[in-house]
C-alpha atoms as a PDB file:
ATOM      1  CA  UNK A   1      21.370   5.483 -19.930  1.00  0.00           C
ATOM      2  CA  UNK A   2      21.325   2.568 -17.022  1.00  0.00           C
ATOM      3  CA  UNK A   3      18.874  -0.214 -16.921  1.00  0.00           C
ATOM      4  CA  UNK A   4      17.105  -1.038 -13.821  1.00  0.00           C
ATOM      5  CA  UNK A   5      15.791  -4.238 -15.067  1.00  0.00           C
ATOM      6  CA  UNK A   6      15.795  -6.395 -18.496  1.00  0.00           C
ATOM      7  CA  UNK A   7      14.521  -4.443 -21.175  1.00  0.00           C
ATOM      8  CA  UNK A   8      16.817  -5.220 -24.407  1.00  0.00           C
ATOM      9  CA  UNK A   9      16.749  -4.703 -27.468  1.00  0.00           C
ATOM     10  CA  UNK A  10      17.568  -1.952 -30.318  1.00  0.00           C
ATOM     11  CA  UNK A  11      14.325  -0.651 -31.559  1.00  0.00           C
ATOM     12  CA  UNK A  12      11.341   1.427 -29.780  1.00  0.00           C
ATOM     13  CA  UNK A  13       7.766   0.416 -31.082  1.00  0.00           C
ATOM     14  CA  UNK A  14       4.484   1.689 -31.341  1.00  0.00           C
ATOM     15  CA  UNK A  15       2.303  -0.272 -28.512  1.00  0.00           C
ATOM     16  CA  UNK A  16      -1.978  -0.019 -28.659  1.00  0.00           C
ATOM     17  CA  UNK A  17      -1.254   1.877 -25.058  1.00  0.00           C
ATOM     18  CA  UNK A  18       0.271   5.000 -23.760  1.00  0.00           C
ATOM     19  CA  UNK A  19       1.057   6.355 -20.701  1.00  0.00           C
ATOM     20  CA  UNK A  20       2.711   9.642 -19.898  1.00  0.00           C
ATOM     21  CA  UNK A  21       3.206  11.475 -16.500  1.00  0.00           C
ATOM     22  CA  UNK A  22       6.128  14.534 -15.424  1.00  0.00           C
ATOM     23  CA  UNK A  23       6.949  15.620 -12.200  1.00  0.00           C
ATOM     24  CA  UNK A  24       8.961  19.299 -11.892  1.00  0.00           C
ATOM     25  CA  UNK A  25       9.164  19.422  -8.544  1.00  0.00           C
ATOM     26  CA  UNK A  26      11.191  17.520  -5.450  1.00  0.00           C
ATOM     27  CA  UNK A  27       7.931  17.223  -3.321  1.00  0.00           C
ATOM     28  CA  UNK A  28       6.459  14.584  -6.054  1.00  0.00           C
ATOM     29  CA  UNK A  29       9.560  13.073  -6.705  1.00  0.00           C
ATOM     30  CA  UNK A  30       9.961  12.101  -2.873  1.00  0.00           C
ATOM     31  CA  UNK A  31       6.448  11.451  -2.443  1.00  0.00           C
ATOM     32  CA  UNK A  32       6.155   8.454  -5.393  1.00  0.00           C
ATOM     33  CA  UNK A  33       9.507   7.285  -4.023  1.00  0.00           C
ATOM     34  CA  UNK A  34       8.703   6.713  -0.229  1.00  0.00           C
ATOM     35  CA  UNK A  35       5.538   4.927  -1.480  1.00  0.00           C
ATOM     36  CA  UNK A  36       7.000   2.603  -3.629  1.00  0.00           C
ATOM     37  CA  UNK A  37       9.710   1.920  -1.161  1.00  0.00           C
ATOM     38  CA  UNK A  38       6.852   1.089   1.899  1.00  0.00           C
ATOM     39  CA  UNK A  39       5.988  -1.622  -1.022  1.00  0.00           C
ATOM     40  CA  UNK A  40       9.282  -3.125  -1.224  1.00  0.00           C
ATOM     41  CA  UNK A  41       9.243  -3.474   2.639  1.00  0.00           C
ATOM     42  CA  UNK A  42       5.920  -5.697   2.651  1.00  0.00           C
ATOM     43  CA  UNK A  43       6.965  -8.116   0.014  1.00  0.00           C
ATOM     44  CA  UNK A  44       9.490 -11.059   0.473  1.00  0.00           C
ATOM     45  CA  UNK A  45      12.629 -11.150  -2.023  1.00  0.00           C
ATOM     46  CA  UNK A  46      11.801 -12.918  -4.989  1.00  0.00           C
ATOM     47  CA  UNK A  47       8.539 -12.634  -4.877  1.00  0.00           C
ATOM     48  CA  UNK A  48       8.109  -9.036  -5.304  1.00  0.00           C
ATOM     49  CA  UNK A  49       5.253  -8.652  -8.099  1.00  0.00           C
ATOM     50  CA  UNK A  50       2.989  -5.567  -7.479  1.00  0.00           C
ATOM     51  CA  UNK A  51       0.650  -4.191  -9.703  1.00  0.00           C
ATOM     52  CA  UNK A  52       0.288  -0.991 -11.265  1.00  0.00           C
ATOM     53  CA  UNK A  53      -3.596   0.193 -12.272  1.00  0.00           C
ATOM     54  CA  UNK A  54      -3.809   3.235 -14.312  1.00  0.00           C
ATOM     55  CA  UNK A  55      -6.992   5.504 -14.759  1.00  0.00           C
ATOM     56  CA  UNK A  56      -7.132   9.036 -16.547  1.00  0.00           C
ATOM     57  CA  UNK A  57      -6.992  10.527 -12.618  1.00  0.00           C
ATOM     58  CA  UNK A  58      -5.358   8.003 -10.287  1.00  0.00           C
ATOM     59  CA  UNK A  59      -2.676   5.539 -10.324  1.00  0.00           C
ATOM     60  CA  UNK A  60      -3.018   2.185  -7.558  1.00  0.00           C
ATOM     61  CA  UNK A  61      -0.398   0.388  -6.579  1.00  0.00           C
ATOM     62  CA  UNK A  62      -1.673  -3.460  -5.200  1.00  0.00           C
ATOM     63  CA  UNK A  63       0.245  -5.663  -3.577  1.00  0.00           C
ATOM     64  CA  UNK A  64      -0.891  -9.531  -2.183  1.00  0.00           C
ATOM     65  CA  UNK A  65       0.825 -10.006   1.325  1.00  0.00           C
ATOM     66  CA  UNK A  66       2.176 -13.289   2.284  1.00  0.00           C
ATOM     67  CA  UNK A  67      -0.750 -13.609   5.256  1.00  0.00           C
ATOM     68  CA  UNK A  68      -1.609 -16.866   6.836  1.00  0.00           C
ATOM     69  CA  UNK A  69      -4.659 -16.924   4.203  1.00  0.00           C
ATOM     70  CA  UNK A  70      -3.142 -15.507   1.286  1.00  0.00           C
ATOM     71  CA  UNK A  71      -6.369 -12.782   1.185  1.00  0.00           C
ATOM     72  CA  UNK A  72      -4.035  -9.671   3.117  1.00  0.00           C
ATOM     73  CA  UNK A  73      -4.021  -6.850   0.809  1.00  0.00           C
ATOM     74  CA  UNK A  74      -2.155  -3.432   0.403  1.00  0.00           C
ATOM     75  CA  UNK A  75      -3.014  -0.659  -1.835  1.00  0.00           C
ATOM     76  CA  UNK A  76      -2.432   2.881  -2.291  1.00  0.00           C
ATOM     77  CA  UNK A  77      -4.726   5.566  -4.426  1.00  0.00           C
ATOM     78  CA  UNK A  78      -2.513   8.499  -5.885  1.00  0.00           C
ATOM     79  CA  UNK A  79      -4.275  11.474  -7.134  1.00  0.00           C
ATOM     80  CA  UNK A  80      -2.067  12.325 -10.242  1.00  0.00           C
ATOM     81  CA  UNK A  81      -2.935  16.049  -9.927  1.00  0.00           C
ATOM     82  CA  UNK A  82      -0.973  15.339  -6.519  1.00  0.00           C
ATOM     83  CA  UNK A  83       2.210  14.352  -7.696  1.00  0.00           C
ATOM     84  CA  UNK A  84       2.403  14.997 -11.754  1.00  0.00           C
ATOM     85  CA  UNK A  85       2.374  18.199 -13.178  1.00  0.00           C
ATOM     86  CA  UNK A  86       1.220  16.649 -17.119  1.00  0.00           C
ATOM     87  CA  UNK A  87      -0.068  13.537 -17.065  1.00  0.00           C
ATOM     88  CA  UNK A  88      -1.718  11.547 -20.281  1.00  0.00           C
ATOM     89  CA  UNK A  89      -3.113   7.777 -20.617  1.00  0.00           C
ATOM     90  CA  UNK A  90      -4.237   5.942 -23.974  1.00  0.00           C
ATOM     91  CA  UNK A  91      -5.733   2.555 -24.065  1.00  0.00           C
ATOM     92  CA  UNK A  92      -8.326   0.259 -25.929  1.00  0.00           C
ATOM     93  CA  UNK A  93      -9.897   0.183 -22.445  1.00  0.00           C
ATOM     94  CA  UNK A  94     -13.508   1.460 -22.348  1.00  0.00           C
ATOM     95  CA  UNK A  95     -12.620   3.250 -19.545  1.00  0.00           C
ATOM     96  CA  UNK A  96      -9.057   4.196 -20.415  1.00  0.00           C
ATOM     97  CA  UNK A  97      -7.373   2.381 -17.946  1.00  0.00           C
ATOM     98  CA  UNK A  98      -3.944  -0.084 -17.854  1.00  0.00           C
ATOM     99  CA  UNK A  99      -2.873  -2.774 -15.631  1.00  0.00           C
ATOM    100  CA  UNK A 100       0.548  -4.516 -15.213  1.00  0.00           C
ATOM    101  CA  UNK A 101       2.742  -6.441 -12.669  1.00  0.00           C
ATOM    102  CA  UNK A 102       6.012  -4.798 -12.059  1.00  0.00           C
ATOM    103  CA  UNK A 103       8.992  -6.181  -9.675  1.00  0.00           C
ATOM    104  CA  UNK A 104       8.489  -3.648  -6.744  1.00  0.00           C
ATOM    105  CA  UNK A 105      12.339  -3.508  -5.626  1.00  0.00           C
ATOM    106  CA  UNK A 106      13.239  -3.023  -9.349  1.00  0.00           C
ATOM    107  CA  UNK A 107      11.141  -0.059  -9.584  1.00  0.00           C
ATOM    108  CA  UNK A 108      12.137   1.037  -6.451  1.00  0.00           C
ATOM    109  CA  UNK A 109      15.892   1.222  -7.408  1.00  0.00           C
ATOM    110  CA  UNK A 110      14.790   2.776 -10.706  1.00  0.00           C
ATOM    111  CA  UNK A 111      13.387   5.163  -8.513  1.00  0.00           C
ATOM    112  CA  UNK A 112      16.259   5.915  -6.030  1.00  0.00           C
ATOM    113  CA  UNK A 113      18.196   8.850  -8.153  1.00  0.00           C
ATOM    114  CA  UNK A 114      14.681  10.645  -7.931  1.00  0.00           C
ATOM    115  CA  UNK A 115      15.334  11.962  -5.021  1.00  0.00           C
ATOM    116  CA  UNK A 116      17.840  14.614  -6.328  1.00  0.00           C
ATOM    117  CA  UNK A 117      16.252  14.846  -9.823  1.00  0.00           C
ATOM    118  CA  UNK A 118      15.229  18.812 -11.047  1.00  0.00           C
ATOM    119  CA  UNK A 119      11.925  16.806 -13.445  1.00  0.00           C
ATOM    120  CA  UNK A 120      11.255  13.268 -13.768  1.00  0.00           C
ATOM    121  CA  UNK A 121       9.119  11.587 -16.690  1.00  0.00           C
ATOM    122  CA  UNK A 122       7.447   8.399 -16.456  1.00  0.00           C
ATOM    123  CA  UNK A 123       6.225   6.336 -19.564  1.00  0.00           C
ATOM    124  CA  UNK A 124       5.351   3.142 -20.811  1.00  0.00           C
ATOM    125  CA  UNK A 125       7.243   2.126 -24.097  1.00  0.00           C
ATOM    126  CA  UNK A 126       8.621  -1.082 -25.965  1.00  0.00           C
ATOM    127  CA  UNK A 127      12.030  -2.223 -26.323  1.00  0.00           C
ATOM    128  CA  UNK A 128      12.093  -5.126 -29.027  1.00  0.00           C
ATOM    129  CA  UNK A 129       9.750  -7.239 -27.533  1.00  0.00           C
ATOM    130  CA  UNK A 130       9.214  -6.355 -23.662  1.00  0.00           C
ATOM    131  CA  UNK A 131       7.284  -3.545 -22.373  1.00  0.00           C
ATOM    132  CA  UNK A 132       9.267  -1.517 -20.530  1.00  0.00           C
ATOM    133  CA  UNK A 133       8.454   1.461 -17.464  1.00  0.00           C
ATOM    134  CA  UNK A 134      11.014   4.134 -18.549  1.00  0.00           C
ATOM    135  CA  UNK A 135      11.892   6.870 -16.102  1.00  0.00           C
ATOM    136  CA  UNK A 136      13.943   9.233 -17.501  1.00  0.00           C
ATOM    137  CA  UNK A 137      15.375  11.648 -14.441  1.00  0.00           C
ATOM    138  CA  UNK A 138      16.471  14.461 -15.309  1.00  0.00           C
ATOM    139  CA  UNK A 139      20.059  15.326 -13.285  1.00  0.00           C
ATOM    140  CA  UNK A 140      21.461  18.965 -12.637  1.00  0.00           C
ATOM    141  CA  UNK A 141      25.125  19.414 -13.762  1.00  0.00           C
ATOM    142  CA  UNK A 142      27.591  21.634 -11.963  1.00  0.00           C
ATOM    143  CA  UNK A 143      27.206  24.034 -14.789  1.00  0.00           C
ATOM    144  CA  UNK A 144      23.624  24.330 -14.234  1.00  0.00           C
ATOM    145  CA  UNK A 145      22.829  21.419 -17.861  1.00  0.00           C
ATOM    146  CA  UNK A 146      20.174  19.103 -17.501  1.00  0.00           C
ATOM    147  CA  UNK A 147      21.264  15.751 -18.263  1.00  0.00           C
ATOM    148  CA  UNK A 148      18.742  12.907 -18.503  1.00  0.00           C
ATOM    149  CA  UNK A 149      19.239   9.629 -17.009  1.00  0.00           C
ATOM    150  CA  UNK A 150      17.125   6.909 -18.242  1.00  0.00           C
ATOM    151  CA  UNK A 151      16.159   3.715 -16.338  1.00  0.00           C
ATOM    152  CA  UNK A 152      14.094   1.289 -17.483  1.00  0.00           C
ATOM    153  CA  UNK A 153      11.992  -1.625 -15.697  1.00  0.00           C
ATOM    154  CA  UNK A 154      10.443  -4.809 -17.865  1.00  0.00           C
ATOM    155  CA  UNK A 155       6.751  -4.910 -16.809  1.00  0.00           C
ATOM    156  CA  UNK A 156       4.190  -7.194 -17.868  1.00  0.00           C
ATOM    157  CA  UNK A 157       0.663  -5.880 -19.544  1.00  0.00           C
ATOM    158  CA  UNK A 158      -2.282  -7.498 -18.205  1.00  0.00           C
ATOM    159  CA  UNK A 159      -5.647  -8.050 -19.896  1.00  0.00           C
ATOM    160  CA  UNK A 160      -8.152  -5.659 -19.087  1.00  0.00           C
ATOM    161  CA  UNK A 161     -10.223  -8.243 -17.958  1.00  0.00           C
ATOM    162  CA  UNK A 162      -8.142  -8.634 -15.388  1.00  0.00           C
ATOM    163  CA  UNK A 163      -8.885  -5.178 -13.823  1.00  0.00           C
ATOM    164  CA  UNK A 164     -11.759  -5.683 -11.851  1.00  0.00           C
ATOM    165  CA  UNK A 165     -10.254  -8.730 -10.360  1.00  0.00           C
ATOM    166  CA  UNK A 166      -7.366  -6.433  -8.755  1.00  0.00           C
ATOM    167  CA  UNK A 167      -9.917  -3.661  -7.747  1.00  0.00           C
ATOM    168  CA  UNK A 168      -9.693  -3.092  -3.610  1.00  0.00           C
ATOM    169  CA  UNK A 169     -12.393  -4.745  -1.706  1.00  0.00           C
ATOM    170  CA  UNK A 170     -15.320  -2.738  -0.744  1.00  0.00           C
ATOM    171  CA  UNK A 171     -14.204  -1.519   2.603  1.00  0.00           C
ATOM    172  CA  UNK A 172     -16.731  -3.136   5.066  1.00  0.00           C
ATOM    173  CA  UNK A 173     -18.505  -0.465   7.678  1.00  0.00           C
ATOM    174  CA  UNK A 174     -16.295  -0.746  10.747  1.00  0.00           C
ATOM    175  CA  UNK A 175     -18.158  -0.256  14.558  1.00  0.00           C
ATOM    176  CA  UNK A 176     -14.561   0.956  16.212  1.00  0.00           C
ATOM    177  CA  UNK A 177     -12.053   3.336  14.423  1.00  0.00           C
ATOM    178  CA  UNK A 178      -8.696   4.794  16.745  1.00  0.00           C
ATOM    179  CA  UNK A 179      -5.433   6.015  16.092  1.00  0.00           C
ATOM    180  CA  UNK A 180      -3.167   3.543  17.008  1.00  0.00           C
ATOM    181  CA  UNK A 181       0.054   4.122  19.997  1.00  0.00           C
ATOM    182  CA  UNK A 182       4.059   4.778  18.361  1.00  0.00           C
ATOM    183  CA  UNK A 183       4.513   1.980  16.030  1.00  0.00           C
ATOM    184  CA  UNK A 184       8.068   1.630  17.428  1.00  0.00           C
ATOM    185  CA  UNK A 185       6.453   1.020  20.652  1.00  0.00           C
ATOM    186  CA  UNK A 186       3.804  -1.733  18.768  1.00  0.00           C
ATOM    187  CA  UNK A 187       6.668  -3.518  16.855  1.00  0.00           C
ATOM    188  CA  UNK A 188       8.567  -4.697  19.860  1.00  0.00           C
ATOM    189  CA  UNK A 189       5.642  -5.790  21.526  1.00  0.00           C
ATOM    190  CA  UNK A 190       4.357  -7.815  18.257  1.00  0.00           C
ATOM    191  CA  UNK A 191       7.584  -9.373  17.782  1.00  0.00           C
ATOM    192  CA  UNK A 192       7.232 -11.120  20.953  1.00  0.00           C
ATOM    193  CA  UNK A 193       3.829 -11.719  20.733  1.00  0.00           C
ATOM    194  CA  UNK A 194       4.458 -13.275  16.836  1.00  0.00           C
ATOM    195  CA  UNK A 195       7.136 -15.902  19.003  1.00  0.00           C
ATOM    196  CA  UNK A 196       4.696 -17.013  21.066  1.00  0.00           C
ATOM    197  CA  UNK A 197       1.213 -17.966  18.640  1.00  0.00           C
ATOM    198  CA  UNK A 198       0.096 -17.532  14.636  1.00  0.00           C
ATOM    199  CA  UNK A 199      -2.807 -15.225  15.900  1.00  0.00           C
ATOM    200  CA  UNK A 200      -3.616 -12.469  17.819  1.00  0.00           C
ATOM    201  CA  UNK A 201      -6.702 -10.716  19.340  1.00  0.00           C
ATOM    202  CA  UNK A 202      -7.087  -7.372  18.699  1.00  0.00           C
ATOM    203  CA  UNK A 203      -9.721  -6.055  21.383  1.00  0.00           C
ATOM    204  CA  UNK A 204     -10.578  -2.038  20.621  1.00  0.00           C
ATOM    205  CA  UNK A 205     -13.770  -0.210  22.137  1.00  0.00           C
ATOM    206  CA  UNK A 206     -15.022   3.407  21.008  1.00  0.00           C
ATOM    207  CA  UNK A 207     -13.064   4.950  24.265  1.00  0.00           C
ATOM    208  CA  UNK A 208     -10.026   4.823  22.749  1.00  0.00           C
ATOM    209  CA  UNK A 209      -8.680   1.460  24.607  1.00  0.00           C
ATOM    210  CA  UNK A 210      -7.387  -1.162  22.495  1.00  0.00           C
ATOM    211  CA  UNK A 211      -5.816  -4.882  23.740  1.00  0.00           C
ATOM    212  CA  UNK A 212      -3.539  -6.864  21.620  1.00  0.00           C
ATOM    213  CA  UNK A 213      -3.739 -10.517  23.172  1.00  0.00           C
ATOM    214  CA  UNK A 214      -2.107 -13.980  22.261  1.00  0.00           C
ATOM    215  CA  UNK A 215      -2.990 -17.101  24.000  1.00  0.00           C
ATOM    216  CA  UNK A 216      -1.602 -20.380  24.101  1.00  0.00           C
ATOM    217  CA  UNK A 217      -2.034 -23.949  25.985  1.00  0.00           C
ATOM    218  CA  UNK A 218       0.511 -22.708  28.819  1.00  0.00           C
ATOM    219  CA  UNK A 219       0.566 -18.462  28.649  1.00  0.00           C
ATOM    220  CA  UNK A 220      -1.697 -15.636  27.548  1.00  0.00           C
ATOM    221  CA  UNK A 221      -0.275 -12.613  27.598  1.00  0.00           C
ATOM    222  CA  UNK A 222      -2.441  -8.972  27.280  1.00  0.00           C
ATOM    223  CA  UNK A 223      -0.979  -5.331  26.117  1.00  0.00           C
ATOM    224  CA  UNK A 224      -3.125  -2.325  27.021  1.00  0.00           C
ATOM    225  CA  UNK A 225      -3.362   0.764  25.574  1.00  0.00           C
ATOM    226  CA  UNK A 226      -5.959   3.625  26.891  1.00  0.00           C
ATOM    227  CA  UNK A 227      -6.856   7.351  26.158  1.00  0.00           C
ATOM    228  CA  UNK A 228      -6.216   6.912  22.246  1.00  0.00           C
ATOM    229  CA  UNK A 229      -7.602   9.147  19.908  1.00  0.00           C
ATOM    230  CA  UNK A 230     -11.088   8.326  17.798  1.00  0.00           C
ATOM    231  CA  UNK A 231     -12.741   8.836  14.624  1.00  0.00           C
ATOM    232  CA  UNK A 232     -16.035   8.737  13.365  1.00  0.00           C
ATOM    233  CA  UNK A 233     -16.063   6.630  10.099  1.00  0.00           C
ATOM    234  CA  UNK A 234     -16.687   8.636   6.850  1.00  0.00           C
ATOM    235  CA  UNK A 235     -18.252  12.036   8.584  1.00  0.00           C
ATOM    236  CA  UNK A 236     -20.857  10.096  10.892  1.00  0.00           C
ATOM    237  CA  UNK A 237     -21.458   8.017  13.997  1.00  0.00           C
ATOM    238  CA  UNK A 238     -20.821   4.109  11.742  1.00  0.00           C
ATOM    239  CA  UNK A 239     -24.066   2.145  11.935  1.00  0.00           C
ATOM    240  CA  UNK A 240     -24.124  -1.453  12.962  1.00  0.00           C
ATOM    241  CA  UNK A 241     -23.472  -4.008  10.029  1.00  0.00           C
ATOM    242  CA  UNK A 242     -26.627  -5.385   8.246  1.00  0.00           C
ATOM    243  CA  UNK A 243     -28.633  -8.193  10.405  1.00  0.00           C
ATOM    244  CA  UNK A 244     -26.427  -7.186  13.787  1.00  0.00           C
ATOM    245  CA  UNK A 245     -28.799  -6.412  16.412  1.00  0.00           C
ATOM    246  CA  UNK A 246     -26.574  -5.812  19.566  1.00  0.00           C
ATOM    247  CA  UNK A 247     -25.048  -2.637  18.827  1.00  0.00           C
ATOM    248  CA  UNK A 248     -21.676  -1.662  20.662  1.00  0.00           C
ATOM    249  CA  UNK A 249     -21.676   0.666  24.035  1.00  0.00           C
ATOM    250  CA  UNK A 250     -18.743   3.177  23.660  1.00  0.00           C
ATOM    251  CA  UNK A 251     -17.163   0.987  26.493  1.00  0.00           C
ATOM    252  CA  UNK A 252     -17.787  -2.590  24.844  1.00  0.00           C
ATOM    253  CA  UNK A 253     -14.952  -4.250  23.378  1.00  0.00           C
ATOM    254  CA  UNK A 254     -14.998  -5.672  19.383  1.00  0.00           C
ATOM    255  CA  UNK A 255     -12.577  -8.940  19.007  1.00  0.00           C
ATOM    256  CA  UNK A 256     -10.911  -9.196  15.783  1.00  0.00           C
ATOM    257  CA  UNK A 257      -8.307 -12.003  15.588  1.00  0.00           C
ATOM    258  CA  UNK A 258      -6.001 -11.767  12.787  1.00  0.00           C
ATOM    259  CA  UNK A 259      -2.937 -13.176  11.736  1.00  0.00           C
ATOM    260  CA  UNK A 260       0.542 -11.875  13.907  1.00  0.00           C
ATOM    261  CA  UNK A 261       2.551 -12.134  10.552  1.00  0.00           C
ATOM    262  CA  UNK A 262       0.297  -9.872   8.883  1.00  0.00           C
ATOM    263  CA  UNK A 263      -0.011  -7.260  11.558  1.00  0.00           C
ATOM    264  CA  UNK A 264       3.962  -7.335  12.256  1.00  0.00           C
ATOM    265  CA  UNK A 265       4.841  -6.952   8.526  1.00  0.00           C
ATOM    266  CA  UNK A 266       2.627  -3.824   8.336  1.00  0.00           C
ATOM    267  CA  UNK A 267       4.067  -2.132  11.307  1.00  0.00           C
ATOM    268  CA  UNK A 268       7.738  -2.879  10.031  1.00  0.00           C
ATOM    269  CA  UNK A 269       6.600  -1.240   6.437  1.00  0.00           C
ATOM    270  CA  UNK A 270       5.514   1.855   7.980  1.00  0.00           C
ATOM    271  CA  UNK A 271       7.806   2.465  11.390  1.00  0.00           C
ATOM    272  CA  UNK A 272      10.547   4.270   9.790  1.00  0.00           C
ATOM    273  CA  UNK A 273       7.983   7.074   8.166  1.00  0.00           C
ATOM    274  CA  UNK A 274       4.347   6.248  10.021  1.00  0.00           C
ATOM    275  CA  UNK A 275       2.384   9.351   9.935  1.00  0.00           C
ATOM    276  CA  UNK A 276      -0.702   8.802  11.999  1.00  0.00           C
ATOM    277  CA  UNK A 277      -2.037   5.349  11.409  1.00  0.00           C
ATOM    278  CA  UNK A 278      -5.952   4.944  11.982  1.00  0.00           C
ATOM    279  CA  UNK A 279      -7.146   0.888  12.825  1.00  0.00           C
ATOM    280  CA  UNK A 280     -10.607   0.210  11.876  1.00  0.00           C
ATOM    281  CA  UNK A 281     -12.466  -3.060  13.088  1.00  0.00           C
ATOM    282  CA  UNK A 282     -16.085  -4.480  11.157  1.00  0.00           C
ATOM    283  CA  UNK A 283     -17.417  -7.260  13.066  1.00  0.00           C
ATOM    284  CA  UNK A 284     -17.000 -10.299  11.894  1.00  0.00           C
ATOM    285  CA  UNK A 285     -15.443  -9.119   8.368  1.00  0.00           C
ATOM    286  CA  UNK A 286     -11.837  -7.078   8.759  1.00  0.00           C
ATOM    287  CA  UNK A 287      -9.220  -5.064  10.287  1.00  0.00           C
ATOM    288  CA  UNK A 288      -8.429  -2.113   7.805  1.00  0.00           C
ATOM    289  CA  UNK A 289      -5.081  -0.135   8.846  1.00  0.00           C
ATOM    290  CA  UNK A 290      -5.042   3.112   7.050  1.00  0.00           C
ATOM    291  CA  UNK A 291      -1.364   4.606   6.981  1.00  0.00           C
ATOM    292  CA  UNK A 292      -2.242   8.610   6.796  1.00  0.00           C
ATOM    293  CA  UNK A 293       0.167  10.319   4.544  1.00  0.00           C
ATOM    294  CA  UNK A 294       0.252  13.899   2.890  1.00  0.00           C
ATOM    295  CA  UNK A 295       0.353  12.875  -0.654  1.00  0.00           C
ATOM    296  CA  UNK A 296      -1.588   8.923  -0.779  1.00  0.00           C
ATOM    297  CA  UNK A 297      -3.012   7.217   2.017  1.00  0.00           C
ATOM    298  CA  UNK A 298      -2.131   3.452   2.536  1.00  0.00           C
ATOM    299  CA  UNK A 299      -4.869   0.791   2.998  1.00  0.00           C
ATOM    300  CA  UNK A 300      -3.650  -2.849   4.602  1.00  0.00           C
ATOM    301  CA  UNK A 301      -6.934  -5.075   4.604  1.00  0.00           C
ATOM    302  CA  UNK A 302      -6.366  -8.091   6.881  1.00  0.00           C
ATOM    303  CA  UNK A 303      -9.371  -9.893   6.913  1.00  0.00           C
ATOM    304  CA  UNK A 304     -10.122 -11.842  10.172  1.00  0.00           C
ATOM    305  CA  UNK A 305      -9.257 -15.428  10.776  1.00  0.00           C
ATOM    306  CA  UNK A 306     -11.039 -18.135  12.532  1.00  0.00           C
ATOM    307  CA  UNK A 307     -10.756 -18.471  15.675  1.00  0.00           C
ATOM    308  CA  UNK A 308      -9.658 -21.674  17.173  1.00  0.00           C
ATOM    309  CA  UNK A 309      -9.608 -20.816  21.122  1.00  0.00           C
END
């Protein structure tokens, strides 16, 4: 067996928590991977710590960002009957859930011989002391064996208290949701923006015309983008926020000004493997990014900053 992390010790023990979950096929296997490694690519070496929420039908990844205000979030919703083909939880929860922090690139690595893997199982165990993610991969021989691999990465359990605390904000009703240009295009034009200011304006109307913008004391410079797609929010034509009385024209513009950090470190995340990637603005509230994958969607909630021009 190899060891991803620092789980030691000589002796497996009974925990008040189980968790159980096989995948038999390469789809799932490459699906959890690519997920977990668009998580490694939004945290900052070191300080890697992502957490894991459990339920009896889902499992959320959660990641903080390192945004100007610290409140930046990313989070992804896996349905299990997606990727797993058995799946079991056990916990003193009322609801059945878990929670705990994991070091993202650890699992990552721990997840990197996946890729080739005929089954993979996934479980939470004990080793001595230390709670431990074990992923035992099972590996094809030349004469057709099975030979399992085991890696292991230390987690940390969290209260279950603490579960509602990591829960994803209520998404706020947005006024303006489009499909944003090539993100290969949008990275080189955010890196130079993120040179010149700590904010940007993101200006998007229901035509399908969006305007990034940064400003300073001695240049402004303005990126247009026209004839992108739309999309109705949730099914239906999104109603104005509570107490707002003058409701957008298809050709008015909504201003959201956000942090250029932020907005470059999600576009960097998600370049190499984007999908279609749908920007959604709420007045006054958020910018919500939803990367659109086959198996999980990502969510990066960048709230809006204030604006100092």
């Amino acid at each position: 067996a190899t060891t991803a992390g620092s789980c030691t010790g000589v002796a497996w023990v009974s925990i008040p928590m189980r968790w159980k979950a096989k995948i038999d096929n390469a789809g799932g296997c490459i699906a959890l991977h690519r997920l977990v490694g668009t998580f490694t690519r939004l945290a900052k070496p070191g300080r890697s710590v992502s957490k894991v929420h459990l339920t009896p039908d889902r499992i959320f990844l959660v990641h903080k960002t390192d945004g100007v205000d610290g409140s930046a979030q990313v989070w992804t919703e896996i349905m299990q009957t997606n990727v797993f083909s058995s799946y079991r939880i056990e916990s003193l929860h009322p609801n059945n859930e878990i929670l705990f922090d994991v070091h993202i690139e650890q699992f990552a690595k721990a997840l990197k011989s996946t890729v080739t893997a005929s089954e993979v199982t996934l479980k939470l165990t004990k080793r001595g002391d230390v709670t431990c993610l074990g992923i035992v991969i099972g590996m094809t021989t030349v004469t057709g064996m099975v030979r399992p691999v085991t890696q292991e990465v230390p987690v940390f359990v969290l209260s279950s208290d603490e579960i509602e605390a990591i829960r994803p904000p209520l998404l706020p009703t947005p006024e303006v949701n489009l499909y944003l240009p090539n993100l290969k295009v949008l990275r080189s034009i955010v890196e130079r923006m993120k040179a010149l200011s700590d904010v940007m304006t993101i200006s998007a109307n229901c035509n399908g015309e969006v305007i990034f913008k940064v400003e300073t004391a001695i240049v402004s410079v303005k990126t247009f983008f026209r004839n992108l797609e739309t999309a109705s929010w949730k099914d239906g034509a999104a109603p104005p926020p509570s107490g707002v009385t003058d409701v957008l024209g298809p050709s008015d513009f909504l201003d959201a000004v956000v942090p250029v950090k932020t907005v470059h470190q999600f576009i960097s995340a998600h370049q190499q493997d984007p999908g279609s990637v749908l920007m959604s603005t709420a007045r006054d509230r958020a910018v919500v990014l939803f990367c659109l994958q086959p198996d999980a969607n990502i969510t990066y909630y960048i709230p809006m900053t204030a604006d100092d021009g």
